[in-house]
N, C-alpha and C. Protein backbone atom coordinates (compact mmCIF):
# COMPACT_ATOMS: atom_id res chain seq x y z
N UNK A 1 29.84 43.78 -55.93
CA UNK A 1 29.09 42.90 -55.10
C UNK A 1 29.94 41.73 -54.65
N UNK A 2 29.63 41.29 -53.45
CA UNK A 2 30.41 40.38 -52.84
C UNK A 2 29.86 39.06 -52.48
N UNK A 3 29.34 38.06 -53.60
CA UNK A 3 28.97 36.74 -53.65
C UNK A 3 29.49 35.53 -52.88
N UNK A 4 30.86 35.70 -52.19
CA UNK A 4 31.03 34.54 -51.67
C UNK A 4 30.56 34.54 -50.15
N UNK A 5 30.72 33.07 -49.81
CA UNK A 5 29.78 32.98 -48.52
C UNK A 5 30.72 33.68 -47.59
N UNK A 6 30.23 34.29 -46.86
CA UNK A 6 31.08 34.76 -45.04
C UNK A 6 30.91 33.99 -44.57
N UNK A 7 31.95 33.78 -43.53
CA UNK A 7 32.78 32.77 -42.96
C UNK A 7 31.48 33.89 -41.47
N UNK A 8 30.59 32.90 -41.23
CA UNK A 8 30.05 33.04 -39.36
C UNK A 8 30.48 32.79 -38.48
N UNK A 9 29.30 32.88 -37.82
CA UNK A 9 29.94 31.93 -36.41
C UNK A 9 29.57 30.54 -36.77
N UNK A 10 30.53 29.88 -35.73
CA UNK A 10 30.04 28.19 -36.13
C UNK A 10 29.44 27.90 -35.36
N UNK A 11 28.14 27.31 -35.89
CA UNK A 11 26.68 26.87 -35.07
C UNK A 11 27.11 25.25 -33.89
N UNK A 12 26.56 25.41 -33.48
CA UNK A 12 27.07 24.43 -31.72
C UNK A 12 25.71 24.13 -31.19
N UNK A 13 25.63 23.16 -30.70
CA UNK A 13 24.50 22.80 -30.23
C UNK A 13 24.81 22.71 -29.12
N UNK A 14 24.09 23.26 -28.13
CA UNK A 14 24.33 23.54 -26.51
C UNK A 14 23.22 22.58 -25.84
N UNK A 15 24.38 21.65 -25.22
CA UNK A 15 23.54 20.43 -24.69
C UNK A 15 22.79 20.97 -23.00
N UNK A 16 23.50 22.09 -22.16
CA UNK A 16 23.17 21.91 -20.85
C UNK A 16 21.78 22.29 -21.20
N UNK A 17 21.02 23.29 -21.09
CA UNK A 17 19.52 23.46 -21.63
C UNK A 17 18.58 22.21 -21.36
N UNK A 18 18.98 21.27 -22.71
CA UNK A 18 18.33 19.86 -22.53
C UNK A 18 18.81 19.34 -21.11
N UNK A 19 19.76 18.99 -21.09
CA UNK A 19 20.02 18.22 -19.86
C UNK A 19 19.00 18.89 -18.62
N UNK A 20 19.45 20.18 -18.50
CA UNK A 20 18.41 20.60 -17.38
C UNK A 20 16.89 20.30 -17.43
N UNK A 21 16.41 20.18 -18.72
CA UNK A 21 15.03 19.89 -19.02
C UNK A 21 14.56 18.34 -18.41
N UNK A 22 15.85 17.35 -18.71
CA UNK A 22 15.50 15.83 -19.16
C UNK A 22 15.70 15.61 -17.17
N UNK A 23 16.43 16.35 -16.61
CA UNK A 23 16.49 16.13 -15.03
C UNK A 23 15.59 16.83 -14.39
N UNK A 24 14.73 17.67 -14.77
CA UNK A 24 12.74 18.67 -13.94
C UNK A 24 12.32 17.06 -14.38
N UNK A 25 12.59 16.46 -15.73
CA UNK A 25 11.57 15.41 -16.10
C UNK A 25 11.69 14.13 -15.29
N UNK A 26 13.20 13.86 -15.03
CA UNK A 26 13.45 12.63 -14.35
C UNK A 26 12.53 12.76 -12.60
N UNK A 27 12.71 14.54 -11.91
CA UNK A 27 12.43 14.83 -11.03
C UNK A 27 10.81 14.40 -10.54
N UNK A 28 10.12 14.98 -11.70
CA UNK A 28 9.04 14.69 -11.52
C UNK A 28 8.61 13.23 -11.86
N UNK A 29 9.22 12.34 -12.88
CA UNK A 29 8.49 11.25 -12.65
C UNK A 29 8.58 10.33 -11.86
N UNK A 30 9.93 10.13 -10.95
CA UNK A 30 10.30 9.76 -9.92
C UNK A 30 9.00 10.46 -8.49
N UNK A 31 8.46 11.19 -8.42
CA UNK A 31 7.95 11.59 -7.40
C UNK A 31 6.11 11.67 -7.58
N UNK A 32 6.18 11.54 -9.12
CA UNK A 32 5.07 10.86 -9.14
C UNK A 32 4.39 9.44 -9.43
N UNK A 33 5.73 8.82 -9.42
CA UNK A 33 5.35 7.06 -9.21
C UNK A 33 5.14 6.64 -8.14
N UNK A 34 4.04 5.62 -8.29
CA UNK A 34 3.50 4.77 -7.52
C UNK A 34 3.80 3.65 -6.99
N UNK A 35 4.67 3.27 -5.76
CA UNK A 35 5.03 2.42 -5.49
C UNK A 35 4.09 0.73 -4.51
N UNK A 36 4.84 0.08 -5.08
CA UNK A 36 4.38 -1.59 -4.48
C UNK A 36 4.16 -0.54 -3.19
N UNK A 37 3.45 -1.97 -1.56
CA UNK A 37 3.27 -1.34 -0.95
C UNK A 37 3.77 -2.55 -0.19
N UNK A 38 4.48 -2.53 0.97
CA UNK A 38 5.81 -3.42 1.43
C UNK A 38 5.41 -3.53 3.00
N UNK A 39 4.85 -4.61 3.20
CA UNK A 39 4.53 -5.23 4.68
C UNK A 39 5.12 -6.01 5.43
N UNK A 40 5.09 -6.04 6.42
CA UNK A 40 6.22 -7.58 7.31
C UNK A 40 6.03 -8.22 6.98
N UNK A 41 4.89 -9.09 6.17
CA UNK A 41 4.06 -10.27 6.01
C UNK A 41 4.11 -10.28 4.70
N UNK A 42 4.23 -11.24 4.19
CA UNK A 42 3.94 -11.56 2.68
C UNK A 42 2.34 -12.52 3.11
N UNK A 43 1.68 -11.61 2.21
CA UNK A 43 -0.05 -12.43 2.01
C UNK A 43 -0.71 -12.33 1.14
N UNK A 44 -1.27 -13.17 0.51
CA UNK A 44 -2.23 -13.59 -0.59
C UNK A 44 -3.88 -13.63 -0.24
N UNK A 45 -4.39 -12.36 -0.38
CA UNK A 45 -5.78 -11.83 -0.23
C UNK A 45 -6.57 -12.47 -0.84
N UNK A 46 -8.08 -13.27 -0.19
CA UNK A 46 -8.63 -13.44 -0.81
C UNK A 46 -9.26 -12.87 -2.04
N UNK A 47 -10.14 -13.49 -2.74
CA UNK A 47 -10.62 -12.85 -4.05
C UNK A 47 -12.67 -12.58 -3.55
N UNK A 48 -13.13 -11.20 -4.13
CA UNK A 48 -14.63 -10.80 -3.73
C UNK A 48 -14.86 -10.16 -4.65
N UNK A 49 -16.04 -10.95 -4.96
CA UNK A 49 -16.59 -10.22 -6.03
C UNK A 49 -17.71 -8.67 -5.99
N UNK A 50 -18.11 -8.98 -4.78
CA UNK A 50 -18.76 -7.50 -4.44
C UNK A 50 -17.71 -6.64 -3.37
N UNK A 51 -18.41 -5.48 -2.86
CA UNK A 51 -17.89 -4.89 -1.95
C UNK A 51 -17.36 -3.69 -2.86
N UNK A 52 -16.40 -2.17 -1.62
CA UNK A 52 -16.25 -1.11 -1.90
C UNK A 52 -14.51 -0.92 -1.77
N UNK A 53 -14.01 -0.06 -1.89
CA UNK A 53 -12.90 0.07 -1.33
C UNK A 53 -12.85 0.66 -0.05
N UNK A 54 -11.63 0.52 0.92
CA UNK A 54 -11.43 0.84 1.74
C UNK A 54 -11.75 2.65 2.18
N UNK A 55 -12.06 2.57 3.06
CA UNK A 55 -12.17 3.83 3.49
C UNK A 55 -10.81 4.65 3.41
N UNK A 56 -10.88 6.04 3.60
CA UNK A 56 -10.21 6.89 3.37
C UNK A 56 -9.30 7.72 4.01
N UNK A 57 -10.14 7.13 5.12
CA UNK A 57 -9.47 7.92 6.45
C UNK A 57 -8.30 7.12 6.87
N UNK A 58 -7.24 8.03 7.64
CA UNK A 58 -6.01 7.24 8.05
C UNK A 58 -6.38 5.77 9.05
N UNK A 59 -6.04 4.71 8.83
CA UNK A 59 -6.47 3.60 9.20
C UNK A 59 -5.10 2.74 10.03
N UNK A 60 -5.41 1.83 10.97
CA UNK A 60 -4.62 0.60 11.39
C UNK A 60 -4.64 -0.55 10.75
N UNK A 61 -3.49 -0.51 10.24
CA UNK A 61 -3.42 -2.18 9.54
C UNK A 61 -2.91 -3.63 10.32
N UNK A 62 -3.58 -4.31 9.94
CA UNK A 62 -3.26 -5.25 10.89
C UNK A 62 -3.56 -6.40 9.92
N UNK A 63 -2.28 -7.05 10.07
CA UNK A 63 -1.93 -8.23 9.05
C UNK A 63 -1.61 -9.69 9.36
N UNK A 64 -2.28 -10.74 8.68
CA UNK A 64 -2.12 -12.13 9.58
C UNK A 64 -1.68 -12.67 8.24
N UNK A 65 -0.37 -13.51 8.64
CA UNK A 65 0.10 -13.92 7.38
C UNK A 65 -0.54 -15.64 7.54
N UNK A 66 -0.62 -16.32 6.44
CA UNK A 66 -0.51 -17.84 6.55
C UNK A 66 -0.21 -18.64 7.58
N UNK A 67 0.96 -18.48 7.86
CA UNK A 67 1.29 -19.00 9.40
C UNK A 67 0.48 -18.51 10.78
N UNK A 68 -0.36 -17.14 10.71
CA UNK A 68 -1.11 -17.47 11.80
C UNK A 68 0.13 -16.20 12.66
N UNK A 69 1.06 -15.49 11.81
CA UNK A 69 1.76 -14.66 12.29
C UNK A 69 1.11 -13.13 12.40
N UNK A 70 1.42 -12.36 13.06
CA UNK A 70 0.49 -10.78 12.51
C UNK A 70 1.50 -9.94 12.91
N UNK A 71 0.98 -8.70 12.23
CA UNK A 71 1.77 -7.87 12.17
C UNK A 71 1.10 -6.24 12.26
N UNK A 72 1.06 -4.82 12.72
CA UNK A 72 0.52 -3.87 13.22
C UNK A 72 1.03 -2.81 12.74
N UNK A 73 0.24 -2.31 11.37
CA UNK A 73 1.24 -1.36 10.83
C UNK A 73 3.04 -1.27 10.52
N UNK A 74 2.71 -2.53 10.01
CA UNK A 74 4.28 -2.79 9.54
C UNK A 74 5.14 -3.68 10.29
N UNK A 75 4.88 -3.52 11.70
CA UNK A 75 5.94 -4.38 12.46
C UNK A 75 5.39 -5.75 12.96
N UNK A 76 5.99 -6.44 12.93
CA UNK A 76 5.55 -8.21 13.00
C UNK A 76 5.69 -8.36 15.16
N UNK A 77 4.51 -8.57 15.19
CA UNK A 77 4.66 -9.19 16.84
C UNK A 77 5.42 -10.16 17.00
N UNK A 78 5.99 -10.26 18.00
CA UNK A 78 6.72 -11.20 18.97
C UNK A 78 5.74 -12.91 19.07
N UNK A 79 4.71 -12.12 19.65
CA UNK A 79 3.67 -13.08 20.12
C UNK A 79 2.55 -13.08 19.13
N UNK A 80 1.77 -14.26 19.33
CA UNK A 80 0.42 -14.34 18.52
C UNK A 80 -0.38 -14.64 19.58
N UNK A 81 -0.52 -13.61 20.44
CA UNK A 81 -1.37 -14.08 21.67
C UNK A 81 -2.70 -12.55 21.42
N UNK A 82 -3.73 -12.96 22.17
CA UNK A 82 -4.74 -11.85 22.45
C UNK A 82 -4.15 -10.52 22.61
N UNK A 83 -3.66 -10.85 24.17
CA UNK A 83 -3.16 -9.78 24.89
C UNK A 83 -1.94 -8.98 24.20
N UNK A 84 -1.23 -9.17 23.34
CA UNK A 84 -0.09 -9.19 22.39
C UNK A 84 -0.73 -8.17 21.44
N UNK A 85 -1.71 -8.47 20.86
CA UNK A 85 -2.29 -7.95 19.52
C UNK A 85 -3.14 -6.80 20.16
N UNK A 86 -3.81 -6.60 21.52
CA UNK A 86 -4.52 -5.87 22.01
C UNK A 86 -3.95 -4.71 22.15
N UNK A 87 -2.44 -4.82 22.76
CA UNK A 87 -0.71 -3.66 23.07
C UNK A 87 -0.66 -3.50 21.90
N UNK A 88 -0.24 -3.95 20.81
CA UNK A 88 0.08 -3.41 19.93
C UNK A 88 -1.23 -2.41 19.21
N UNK A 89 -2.40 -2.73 19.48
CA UNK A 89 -3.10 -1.96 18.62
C UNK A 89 -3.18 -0.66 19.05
N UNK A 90 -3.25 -0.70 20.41
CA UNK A 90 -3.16 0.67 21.76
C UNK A 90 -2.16 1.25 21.09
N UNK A 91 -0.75 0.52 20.91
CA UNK A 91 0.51 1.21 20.96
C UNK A 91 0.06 1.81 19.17
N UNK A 92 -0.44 1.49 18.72
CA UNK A 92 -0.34 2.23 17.17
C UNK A 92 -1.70 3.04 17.21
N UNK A 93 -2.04 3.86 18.33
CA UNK A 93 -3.23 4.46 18.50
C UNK A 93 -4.50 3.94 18.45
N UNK A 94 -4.76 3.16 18.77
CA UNK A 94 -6.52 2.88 18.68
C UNK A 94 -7.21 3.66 19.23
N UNK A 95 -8.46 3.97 18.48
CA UNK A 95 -9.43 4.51 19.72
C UNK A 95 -10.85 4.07 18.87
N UNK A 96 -11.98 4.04 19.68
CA UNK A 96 -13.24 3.93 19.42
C UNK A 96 -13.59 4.05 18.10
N UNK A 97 -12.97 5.77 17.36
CA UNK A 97 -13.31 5.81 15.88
C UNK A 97 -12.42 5.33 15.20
N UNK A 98 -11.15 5.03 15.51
CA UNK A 98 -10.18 4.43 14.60
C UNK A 98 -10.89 3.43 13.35
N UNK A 99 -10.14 3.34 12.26
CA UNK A 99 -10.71 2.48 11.32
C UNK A 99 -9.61 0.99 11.14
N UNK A 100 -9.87 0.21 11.33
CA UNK A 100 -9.23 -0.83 11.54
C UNK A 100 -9.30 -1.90 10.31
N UNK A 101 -7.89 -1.72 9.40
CA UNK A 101 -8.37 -2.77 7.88
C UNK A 101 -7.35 -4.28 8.72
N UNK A 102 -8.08 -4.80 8.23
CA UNK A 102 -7.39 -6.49 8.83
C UNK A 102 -7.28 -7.51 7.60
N UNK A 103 -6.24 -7.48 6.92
CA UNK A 103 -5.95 -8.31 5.95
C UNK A 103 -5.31 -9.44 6.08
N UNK A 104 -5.91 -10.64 5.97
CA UNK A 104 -5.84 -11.92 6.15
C UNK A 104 -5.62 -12.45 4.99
N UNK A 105 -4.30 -13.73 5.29
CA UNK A 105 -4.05 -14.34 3.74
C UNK A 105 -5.16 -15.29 3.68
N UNK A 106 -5.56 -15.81 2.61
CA UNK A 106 -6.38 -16.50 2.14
C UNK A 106 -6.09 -18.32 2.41
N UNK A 107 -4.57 -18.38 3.43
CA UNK A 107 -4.74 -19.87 3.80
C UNK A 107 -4.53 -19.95 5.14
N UNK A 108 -4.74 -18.62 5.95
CA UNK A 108 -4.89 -18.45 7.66
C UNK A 108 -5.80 -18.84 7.61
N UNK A 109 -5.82 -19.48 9.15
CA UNK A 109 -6.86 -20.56 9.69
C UNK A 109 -7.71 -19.48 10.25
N UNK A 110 -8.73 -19.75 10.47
CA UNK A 110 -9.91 -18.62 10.84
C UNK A 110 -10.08 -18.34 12.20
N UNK A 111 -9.19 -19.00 12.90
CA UNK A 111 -8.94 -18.94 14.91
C UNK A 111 -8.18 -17.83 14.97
N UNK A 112 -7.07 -17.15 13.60
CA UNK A 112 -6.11 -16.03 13.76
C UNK A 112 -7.00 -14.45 13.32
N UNK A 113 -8.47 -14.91 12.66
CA UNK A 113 -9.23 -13.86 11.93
C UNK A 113 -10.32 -13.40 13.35
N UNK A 114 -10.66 -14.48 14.11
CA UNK A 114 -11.54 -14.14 14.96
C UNK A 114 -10.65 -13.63 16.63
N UNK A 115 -9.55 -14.04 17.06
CA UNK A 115 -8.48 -13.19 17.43
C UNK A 115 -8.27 -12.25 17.58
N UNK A 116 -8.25 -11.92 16.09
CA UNK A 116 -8.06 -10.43 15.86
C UNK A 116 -9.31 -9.33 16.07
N UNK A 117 -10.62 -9.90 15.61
CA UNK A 117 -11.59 -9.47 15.67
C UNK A 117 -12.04 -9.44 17.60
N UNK A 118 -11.65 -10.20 18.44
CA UNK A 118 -11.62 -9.94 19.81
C UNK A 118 -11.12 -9.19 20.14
N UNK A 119 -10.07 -8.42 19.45
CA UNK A 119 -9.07 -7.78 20.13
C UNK A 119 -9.43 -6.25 19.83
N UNK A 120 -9.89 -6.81 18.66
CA UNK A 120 -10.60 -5.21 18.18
C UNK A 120 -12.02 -5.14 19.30
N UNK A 121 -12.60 -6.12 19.45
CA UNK A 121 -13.94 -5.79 20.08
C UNK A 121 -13.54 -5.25 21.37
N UNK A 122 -12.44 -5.79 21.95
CA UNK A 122 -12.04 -5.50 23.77
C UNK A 122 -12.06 -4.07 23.95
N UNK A 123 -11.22 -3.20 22.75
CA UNK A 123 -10.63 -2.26 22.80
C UNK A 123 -11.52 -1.04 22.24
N UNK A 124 -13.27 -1.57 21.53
CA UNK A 124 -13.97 -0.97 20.95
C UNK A 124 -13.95 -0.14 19.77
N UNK A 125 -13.01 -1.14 18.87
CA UNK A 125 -13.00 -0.22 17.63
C UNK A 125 -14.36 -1.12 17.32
N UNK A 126 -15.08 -0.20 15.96
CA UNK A 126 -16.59 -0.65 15.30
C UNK A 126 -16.50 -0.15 13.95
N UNK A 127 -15.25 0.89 13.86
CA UNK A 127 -15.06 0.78 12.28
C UNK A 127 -13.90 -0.30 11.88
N UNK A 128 -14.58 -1.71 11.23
CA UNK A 128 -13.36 -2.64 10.60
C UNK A 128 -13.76 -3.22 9.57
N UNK A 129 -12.70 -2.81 8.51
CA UNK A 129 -12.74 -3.66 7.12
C UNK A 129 -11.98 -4.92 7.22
N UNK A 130 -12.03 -5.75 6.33
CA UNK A 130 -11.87 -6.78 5.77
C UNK A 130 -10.70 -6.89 4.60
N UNK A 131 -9.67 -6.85 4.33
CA UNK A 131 -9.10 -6.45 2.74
C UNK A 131 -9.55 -7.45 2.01
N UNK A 132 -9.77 -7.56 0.93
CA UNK A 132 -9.84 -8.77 0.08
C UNK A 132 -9.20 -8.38 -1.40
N UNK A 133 -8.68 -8.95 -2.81
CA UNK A 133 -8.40 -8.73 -3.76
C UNK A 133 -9.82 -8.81 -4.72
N UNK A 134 -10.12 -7.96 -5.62
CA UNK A 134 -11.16 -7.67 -6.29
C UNK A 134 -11.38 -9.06 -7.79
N UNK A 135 -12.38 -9.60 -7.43
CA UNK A 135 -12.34 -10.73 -8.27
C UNK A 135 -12.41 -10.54 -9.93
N UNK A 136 -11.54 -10.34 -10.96
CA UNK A 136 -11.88 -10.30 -12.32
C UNK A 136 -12.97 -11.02 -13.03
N UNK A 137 -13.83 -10.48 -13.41
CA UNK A 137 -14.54 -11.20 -14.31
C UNK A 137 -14.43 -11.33 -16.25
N UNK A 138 -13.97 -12.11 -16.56
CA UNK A 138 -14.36 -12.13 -18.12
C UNK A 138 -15.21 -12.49 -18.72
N UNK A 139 -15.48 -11.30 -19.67
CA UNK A 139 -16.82 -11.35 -20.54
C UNK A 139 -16.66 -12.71 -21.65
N UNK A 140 -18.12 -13.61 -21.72
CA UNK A 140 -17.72 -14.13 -22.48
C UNK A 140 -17.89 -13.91 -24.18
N UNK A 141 -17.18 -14.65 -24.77
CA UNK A 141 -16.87 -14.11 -26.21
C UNK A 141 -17.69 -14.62 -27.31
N UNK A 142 -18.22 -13.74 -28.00
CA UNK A 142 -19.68 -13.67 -28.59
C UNK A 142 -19.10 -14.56 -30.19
């Protein structure tokens, strides 16, 4: 009988395997993150304590920063005039059913909110939200 150990193969740990595993993983979590959401305008939404979320359907955004500046699906107008904001809404498709969200910072003067709301009326959109930030409430502590 032959008691001493045999000389095997020598055991190796084979890294590509993992690697291929840890890059499907990097793949997918990269493509399922959720990113900030990045406007011409930096704005600070008011706070509401009631209300729904925005509708669902593909929508026009239209953004008035603090200064009374706006901006139309991303791109910042030239002008802050009627007629200005009316072209641009045409030019980013408006029509009758369009849904129109209009997010206003919370220290625009209210001459840039009703503006906008003319411009929507000229052109007959009748679906328009409002954005606002959802107000936290804390419970108090018993």
């Amino acid at each position: 009988m032959n008691f001493r150990p045999q000389r095997g193969e020598r055991l190796e740990l084979n890294l590509i395997p993992m690697i291929d595993v840890l890059i499907v993983l990097l793949i997918f979590l990269v493509l399922t993150t959720t990113f900030a959401r990045e406007t011409a305008l930096t704005i600070n939404l008011p706070k509401a304590v009631s209300g729904n979320n925005a509708p669902q359907a593909p929508a026009i955004e239209l953004v008035i920063d603090a200064d009374g500046h706006y901006a139309v699906n991303k791109k910042r107008l030239e002008r802050d005039e009627l007629d200005a904001i009316k072209q641009a809404l045409q030019d980013a498709g408006a029509q009758e059913n369009s849904v129109l969200t209009i997010s206003a910072d919370r220290n625009a003067r209210h001459q840039g909110l009703i503006t906008a709301l003319d411009a929507a009326s000229v052109l007959g959109l009748t679906h328009i939200s409002i954005a606002a930030e959802a107000e936290r409430h804390e419970k108090p502590a018993k």
